[in-house]
PDB file of N, CA and C in Angstrom:
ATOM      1  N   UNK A   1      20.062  14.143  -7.089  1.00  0.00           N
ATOM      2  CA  UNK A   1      19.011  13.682  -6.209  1.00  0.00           C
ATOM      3  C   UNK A   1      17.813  13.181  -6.999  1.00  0.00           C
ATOM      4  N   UNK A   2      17.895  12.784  -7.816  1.00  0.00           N
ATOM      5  CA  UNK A   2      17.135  12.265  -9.053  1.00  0.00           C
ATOM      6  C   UNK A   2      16.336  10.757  -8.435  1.00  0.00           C
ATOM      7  N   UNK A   3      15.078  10.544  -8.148  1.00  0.00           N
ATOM      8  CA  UNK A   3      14.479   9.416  -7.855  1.00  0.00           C
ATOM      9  C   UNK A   3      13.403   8.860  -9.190  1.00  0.00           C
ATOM     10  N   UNK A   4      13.702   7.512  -9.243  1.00  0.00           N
ATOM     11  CA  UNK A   4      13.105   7.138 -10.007  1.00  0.00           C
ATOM     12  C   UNK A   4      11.942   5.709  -9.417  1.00  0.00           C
ATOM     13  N   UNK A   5      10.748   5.520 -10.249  1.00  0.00           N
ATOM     14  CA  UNK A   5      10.196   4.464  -9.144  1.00  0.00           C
ATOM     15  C   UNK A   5       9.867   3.804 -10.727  1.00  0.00           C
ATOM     16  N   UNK A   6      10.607   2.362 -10.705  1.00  0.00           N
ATOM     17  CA  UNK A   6      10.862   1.249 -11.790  1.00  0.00           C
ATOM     18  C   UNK A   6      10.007   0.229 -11.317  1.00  0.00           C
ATOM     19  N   UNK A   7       8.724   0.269 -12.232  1.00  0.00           N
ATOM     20  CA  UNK A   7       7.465  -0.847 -12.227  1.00  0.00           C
ATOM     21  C   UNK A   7       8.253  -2.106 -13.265  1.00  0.00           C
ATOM     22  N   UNK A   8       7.997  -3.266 -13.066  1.00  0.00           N
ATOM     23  CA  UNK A   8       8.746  -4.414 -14.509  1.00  0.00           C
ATOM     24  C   UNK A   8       6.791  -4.674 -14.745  1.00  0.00           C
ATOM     25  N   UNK A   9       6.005  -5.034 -15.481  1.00  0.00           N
ATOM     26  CA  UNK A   9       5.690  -5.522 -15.821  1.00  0.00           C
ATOM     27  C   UNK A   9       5.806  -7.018 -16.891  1.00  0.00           C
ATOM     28  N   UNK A  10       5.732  -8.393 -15.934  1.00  0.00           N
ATOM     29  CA  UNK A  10       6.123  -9.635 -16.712  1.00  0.00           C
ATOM     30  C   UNK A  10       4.665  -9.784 -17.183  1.00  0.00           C
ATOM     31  N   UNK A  11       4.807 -10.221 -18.783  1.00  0.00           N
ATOM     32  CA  UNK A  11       3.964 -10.981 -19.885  1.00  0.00           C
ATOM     33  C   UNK A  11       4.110 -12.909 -19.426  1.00  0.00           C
ATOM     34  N   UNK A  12       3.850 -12.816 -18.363  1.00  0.00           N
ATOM     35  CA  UNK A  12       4.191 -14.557 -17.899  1.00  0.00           C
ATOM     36  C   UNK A  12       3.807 -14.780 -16.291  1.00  0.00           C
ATOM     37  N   UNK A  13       4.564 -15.258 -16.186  1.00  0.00           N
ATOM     38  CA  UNK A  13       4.372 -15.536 -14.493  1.00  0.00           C
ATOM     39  C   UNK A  13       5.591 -15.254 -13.920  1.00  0.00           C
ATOM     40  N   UNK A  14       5.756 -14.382 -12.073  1.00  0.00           N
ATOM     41  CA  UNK A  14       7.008 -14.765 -11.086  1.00  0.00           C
ATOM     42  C   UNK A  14       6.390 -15.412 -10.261  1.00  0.00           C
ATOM     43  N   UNK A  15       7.540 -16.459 -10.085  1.00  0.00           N
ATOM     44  CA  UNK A  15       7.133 -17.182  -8.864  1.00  0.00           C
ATOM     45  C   UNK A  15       7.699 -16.360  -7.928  1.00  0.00           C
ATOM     46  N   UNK A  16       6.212 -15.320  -7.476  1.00  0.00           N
ATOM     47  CA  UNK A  16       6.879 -14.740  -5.956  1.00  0.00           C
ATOM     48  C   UNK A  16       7.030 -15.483  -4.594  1.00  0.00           C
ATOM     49  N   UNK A  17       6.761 -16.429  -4.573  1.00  0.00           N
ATOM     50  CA  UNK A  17       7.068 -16.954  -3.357  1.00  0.00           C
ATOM     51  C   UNK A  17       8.425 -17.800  -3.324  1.00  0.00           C
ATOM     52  N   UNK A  18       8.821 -17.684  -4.556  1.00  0.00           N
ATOM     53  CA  UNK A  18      10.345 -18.035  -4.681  1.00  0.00           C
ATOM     54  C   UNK A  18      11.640 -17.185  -5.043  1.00  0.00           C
ATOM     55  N   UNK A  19      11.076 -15.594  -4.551  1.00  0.00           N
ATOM     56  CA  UNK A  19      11.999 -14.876  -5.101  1.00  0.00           C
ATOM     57  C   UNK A  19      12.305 -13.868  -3.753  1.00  0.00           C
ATOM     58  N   UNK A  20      11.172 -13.635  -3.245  1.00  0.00           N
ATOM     59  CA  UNK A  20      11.217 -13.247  -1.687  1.00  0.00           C
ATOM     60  C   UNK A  20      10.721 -13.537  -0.661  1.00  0.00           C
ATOM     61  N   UNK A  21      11.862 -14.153   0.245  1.00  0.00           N
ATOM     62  CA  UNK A  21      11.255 -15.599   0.973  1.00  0.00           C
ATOM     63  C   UNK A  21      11.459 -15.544   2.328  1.00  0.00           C
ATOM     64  N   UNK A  22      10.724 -15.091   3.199  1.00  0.00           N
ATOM     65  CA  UNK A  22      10.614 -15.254   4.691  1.00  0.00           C
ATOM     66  C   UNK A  22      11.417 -16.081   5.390  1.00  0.00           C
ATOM     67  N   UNK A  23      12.221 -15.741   5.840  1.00  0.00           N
ATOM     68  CA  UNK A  23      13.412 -16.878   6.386  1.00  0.00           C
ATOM     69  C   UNK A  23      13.126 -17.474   8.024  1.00  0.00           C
ATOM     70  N   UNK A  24      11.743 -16.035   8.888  1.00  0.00           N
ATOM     71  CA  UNK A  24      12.144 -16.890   9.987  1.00  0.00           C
ATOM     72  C   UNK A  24      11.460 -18.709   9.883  1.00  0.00           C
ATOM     73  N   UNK A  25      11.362 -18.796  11.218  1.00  0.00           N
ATOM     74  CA  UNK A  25      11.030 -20.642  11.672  1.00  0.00           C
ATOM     75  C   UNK A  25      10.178 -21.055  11.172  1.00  0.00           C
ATOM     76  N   UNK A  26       9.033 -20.096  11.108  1.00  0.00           N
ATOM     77  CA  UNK A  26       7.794 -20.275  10.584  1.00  0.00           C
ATOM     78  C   UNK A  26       7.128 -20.190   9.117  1.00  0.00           C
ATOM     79  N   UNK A  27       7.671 -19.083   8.803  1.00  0.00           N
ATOM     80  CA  UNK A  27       7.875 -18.800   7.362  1.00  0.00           C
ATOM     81  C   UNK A  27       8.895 -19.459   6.342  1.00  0.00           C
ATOM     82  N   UNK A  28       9.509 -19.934   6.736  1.00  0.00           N
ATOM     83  CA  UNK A  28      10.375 -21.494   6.312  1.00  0.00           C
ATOM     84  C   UNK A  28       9.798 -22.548   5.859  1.00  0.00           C
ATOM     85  N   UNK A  29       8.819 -22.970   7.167  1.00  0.00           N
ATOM     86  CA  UNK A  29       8.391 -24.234   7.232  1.00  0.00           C
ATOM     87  C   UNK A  29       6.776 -24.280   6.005  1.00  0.00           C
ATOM     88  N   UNK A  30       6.414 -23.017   6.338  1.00  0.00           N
ATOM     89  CA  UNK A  30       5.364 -22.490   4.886  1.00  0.00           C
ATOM     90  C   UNK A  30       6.002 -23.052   3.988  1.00  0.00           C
ATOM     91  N   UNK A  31       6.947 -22.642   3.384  1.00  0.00           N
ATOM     92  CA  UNK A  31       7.766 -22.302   2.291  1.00  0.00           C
ATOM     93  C   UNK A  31       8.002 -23.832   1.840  1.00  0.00           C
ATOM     94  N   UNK A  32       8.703 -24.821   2.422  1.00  0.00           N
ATOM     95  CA  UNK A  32       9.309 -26.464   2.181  1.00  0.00           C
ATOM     96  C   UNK A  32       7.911 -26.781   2.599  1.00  0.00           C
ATOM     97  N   UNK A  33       6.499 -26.810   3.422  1.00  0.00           N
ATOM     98  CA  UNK A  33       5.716 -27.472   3.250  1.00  0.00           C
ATOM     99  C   UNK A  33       5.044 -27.107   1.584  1.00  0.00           C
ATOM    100  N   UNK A  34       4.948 -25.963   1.147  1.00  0.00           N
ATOM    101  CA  UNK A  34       4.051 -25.838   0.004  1.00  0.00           C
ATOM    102  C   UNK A  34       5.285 -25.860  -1.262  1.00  0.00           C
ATOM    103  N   UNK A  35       6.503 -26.245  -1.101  1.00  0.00           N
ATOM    104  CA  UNK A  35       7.611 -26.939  -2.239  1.00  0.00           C
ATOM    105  C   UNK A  35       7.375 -28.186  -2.002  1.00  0.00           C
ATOM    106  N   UNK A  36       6.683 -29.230  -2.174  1.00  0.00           N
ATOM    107  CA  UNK A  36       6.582 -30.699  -1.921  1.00  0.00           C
ATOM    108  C   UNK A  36       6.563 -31.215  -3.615  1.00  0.00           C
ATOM    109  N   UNK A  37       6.449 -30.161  -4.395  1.00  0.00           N
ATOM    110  CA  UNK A  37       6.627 -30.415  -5.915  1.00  0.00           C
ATOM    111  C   UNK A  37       7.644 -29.755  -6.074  1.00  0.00           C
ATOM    112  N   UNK A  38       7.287 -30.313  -7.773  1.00  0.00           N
ATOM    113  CA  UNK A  38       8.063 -28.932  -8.995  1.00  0.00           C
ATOM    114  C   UNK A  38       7.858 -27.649  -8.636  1.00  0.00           C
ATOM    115  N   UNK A  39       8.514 -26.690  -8.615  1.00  0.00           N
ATOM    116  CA  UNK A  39       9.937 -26.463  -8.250  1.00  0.00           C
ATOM    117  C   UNK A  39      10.327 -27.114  -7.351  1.00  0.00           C
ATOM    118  N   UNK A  40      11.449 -27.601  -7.035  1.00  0.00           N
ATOM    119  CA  UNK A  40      11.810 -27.728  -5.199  1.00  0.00           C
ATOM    120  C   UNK A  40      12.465 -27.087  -4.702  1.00  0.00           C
ATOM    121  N   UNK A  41      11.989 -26.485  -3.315  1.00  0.00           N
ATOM    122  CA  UNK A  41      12.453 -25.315  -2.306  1.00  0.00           C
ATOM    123  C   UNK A  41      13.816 -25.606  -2.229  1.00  0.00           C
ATOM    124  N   UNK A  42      14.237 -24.040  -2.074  1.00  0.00           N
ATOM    125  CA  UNK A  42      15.174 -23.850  -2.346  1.00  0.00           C
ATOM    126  C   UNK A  42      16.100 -24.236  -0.525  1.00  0.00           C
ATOM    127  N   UNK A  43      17.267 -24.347  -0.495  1.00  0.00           N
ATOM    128  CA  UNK A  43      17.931 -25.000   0.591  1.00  0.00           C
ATOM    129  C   UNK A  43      18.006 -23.260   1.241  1.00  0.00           C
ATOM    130  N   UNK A  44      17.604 -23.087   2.378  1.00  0.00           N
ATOM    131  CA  UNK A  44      17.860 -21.756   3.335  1.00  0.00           C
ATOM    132  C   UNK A  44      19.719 -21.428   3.653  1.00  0.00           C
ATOM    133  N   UNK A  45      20.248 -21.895   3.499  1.00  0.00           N
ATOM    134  CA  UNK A  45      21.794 -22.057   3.293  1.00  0.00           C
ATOM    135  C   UNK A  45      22.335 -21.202   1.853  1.00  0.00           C
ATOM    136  N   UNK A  46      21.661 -21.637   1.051  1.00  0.00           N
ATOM    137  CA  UNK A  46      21.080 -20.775  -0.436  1.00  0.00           C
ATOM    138  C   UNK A  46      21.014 -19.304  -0.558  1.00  0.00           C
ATOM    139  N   UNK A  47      19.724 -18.877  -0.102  1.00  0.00           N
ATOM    140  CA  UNK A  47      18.979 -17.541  -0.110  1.00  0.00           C
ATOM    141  C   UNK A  47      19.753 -16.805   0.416  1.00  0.00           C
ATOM    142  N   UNK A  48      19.297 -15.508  -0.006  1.00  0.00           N
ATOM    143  CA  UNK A  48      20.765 -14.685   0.130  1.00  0.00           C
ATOM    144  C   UNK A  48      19.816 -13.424   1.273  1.00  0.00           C
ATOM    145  N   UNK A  49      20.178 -13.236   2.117  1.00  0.00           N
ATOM    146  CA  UNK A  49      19.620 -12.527   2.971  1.00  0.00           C
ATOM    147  C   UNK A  49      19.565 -10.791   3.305  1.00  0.00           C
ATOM    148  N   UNK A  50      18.668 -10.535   3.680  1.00  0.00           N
ATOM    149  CA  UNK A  50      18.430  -8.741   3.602  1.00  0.00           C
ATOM    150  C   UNK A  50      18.420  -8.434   4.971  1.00  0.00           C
ATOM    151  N   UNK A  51      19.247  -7.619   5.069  1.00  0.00           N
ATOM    152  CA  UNK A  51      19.323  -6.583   6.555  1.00  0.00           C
ATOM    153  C   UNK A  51      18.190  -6.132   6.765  1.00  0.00           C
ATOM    154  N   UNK A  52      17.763  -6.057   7.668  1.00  0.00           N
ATOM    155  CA  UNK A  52      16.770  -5.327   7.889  1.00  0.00           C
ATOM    156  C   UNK A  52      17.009  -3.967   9.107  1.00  0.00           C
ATOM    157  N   UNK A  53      16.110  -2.868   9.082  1.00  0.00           N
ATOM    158  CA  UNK A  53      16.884  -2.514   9.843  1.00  0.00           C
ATOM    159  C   UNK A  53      15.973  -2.116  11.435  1.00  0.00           C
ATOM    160  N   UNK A  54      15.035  -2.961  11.536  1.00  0.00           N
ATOM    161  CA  UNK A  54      14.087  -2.932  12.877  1.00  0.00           C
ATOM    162  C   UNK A  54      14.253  -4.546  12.653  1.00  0.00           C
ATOM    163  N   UNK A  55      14.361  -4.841  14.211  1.00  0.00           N
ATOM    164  CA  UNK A  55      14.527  -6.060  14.521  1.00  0.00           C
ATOM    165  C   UNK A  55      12.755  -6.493  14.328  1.00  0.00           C
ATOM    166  N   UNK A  56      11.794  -5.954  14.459  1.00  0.00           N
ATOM    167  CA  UNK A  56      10.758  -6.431  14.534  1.00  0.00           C
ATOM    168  C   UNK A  56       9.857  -6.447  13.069  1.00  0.00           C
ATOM    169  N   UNK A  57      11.013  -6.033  12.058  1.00  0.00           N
ATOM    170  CA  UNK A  57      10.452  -6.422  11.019  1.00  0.00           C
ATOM    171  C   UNK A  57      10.490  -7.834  10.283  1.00  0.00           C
ATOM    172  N   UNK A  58       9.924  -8.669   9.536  1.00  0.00           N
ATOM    173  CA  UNK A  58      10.075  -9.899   8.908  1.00  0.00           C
ATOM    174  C   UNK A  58      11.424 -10.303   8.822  1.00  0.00           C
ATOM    175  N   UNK A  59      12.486 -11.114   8.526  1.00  0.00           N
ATOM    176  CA  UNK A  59      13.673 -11.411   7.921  1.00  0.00           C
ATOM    177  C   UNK A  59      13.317 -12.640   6.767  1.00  0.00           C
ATOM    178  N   UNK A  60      14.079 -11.667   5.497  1.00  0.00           N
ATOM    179  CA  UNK A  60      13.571 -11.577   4.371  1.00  0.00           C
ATOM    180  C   UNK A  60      15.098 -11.951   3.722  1.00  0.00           C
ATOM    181  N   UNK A  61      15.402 -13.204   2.947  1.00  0.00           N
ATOM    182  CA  UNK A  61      15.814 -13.140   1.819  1.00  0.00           C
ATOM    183  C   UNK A  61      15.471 -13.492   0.480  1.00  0.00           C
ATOM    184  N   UNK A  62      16.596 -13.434  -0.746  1.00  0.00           N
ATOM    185  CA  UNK A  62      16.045 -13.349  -2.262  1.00  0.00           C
ATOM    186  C   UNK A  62      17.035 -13.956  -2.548  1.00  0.00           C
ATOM    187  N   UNK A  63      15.969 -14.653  -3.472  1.00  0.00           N
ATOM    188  CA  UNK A  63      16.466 -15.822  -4.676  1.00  0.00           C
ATOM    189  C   UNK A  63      18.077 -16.328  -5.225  1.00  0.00           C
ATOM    190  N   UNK A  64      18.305 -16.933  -5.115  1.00  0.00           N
ATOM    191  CA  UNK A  64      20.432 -17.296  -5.399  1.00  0.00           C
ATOM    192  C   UNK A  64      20.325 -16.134  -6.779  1.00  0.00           C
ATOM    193  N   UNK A  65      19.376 -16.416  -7.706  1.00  0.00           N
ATOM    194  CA  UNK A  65      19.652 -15.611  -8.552  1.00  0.00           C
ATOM    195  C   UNK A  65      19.739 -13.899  -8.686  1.00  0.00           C
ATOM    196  N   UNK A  66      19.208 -13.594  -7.749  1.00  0.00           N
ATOM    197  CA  UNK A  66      19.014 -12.018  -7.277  1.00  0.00           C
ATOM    198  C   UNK A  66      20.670 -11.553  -6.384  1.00  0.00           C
ATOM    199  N   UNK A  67      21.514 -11.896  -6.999  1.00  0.00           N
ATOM    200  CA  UNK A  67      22.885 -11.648  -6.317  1.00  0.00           C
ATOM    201  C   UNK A  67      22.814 -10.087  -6.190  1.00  0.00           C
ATOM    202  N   UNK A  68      22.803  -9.579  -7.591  1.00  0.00           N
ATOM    203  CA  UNK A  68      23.041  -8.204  -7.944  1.00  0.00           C
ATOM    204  C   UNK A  68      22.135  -7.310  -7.390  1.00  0.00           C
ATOM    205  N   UNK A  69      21.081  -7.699  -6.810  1.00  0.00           N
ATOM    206  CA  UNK A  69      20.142  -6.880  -6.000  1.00  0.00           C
ATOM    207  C   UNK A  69      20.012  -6.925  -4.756  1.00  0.00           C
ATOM    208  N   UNK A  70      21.299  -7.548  -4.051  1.00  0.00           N
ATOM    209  CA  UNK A  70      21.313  -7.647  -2.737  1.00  0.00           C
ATOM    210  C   UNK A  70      21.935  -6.094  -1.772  1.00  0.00           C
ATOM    211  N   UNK A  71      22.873  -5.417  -2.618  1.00  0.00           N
ATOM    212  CA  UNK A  71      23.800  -4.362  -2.792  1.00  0.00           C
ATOM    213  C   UNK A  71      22.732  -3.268  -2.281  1.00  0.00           C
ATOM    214  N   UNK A  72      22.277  -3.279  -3.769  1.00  0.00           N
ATOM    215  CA  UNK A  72      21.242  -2.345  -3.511  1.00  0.00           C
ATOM    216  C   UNK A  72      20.565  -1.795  -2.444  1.00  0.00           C
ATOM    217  N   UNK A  73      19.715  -3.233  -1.644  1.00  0.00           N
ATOM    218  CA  UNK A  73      18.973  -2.981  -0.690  1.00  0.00           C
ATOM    219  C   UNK A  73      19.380  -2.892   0.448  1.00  0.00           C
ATOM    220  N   UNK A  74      20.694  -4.065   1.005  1.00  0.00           N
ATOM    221  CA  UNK A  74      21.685  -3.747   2.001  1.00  0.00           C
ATOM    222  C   UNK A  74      22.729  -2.389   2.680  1.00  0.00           C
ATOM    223  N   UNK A  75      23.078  -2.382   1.324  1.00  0.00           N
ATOM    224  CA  UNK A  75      24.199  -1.490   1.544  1.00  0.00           C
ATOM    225  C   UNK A  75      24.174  -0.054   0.979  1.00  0.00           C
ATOM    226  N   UNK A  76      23.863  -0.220  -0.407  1.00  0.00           N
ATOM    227  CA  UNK A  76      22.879   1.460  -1.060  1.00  0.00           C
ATOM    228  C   UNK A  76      21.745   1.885  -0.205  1.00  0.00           C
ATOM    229  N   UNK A  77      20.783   0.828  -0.188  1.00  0.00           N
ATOM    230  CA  UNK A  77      19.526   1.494  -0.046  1.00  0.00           C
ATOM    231  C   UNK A  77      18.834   2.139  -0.478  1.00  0.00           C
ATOM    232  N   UNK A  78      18.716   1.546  -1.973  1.00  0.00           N
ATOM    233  CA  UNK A  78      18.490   2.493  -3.130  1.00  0.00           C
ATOM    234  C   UNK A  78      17.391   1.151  -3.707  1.00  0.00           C
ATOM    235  N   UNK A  79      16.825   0.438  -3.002  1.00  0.00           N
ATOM    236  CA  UNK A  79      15.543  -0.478  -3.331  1.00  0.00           C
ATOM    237  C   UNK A  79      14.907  -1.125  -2.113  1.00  0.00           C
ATOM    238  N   UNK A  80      13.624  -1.006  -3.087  1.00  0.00           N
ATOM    239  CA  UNK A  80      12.547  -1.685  -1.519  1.00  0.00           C
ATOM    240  C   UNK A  80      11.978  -2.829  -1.904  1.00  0.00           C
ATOM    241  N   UNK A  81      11.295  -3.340  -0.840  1.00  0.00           N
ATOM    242  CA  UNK A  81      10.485  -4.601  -1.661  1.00  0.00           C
ATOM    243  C   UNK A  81       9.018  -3.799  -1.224  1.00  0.00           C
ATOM    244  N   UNK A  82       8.499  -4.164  -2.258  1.00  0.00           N
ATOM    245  CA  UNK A  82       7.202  -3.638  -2.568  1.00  0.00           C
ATOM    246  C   UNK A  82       6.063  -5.181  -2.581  1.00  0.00           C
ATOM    247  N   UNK A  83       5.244  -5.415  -1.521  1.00  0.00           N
ATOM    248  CA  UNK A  83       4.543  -7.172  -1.739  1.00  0.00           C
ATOM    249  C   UNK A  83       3.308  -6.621  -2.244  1.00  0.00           C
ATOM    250  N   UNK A  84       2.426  -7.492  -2.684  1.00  0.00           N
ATOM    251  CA  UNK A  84       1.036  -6.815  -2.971  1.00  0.00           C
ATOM    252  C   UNK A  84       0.734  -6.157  -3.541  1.00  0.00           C
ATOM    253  N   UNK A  85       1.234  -5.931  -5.007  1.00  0.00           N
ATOM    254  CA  UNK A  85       0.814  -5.040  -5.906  1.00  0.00           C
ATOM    255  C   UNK A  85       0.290  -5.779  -6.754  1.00  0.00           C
ATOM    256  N   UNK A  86      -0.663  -4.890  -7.234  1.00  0.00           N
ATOM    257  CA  UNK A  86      -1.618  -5.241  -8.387  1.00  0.00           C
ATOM    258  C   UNK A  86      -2.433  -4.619  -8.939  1.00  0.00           C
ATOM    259  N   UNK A  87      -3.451  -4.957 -10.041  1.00  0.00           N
ATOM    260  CA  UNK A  87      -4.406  -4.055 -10.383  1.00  0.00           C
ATOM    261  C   UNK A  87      -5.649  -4.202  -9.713  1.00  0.00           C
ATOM    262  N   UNK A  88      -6.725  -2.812  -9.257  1.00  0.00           N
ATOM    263  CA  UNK A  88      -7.477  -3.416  -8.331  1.00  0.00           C
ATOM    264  C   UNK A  88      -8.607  -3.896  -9.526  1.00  0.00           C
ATOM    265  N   UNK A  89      -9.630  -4.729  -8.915  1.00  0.00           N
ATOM    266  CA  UNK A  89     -10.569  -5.142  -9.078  1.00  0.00           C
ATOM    267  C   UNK A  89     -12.229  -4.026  -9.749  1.00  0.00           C
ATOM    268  N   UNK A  90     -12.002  -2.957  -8.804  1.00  0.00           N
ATOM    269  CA  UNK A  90     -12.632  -2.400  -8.865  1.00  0.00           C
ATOM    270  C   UNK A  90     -12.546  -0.921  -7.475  1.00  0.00           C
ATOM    271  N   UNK A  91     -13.227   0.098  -7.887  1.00  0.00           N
ATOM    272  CA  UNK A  91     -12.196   1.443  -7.560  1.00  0.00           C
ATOM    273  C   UNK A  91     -12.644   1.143  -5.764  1.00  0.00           C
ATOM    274  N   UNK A  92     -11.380   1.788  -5.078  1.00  0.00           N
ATOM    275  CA  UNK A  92     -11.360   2.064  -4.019  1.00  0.00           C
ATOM    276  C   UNK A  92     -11.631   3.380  -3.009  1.00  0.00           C
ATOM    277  N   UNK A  93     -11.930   3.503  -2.215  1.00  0.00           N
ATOM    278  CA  UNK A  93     -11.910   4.898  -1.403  1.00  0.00           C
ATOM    279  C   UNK A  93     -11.354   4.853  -0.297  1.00  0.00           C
ATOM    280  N   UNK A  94     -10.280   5.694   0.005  1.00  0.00           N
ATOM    281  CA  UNK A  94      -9.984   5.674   1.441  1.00  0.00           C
ATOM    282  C   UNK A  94     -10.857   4.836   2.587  1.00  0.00           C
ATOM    283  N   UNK A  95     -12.102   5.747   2.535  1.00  0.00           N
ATOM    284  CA  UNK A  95     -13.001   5.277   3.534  1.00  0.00           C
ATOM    285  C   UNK A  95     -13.541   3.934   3.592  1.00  0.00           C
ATOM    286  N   UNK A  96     -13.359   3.316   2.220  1.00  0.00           N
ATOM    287  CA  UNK A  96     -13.438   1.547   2.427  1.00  0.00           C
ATOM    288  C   UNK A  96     -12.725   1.269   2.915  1.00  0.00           C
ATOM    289  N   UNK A  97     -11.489   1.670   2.580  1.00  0.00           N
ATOM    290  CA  UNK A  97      -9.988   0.895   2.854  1.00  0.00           C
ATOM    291  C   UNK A  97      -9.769   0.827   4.607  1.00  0.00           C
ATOM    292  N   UNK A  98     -10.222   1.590   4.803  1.00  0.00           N
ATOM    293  CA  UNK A  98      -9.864   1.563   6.264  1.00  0.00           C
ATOM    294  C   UNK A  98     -10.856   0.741   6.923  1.00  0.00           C
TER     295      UNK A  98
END
């Protein structure tokens, strides 16, 4: 029963908006309006898609290249997506935060 929580820190850049990608109608059309360059968006036929398991959550897939991490989150359930991480700016308190 051993849990482990695996941070990557990249020395570069991810293109996160090309690695976990909002599939509904709307979040699509984000996605191919702001690919009008280099890179070009990826074809939705492509992206490899994540179960989710509340219908009222986002529908979310990842990158052609993220094959091997589809398992995981589908069918193990042994990974999450984590959005919005970072270092803060400067310290927080509950009582701001809310």
């Amino acid at each position: 029963d051993y849990k482990a929580l695996v941070c990557v820190f990249l020395h570069g850049g991810n293109d996160s908006f090309n690695t976990v990608l909002g599939t509904s109608e709307s979040d699509w059309r984000a996605y191919t309006a702001t690919r009008n360059q280099l890179p070009a968006p990826l074809a939705l036929s492509n992206v490899l898609p994540l179960q989710r398991s509340d219908a009222s959550q986002p529908s979310l897939a990842l990158h052609p290249m993220l094959s091997a991490l589809v398992p995981l989150y589908n069918t193990q359930k042994r990974l999450a997506i984590v959005a919005n991480v970072g270092p803060l700016i400067g310290p927080l308190s509950k009582a701001s935060y809310a």
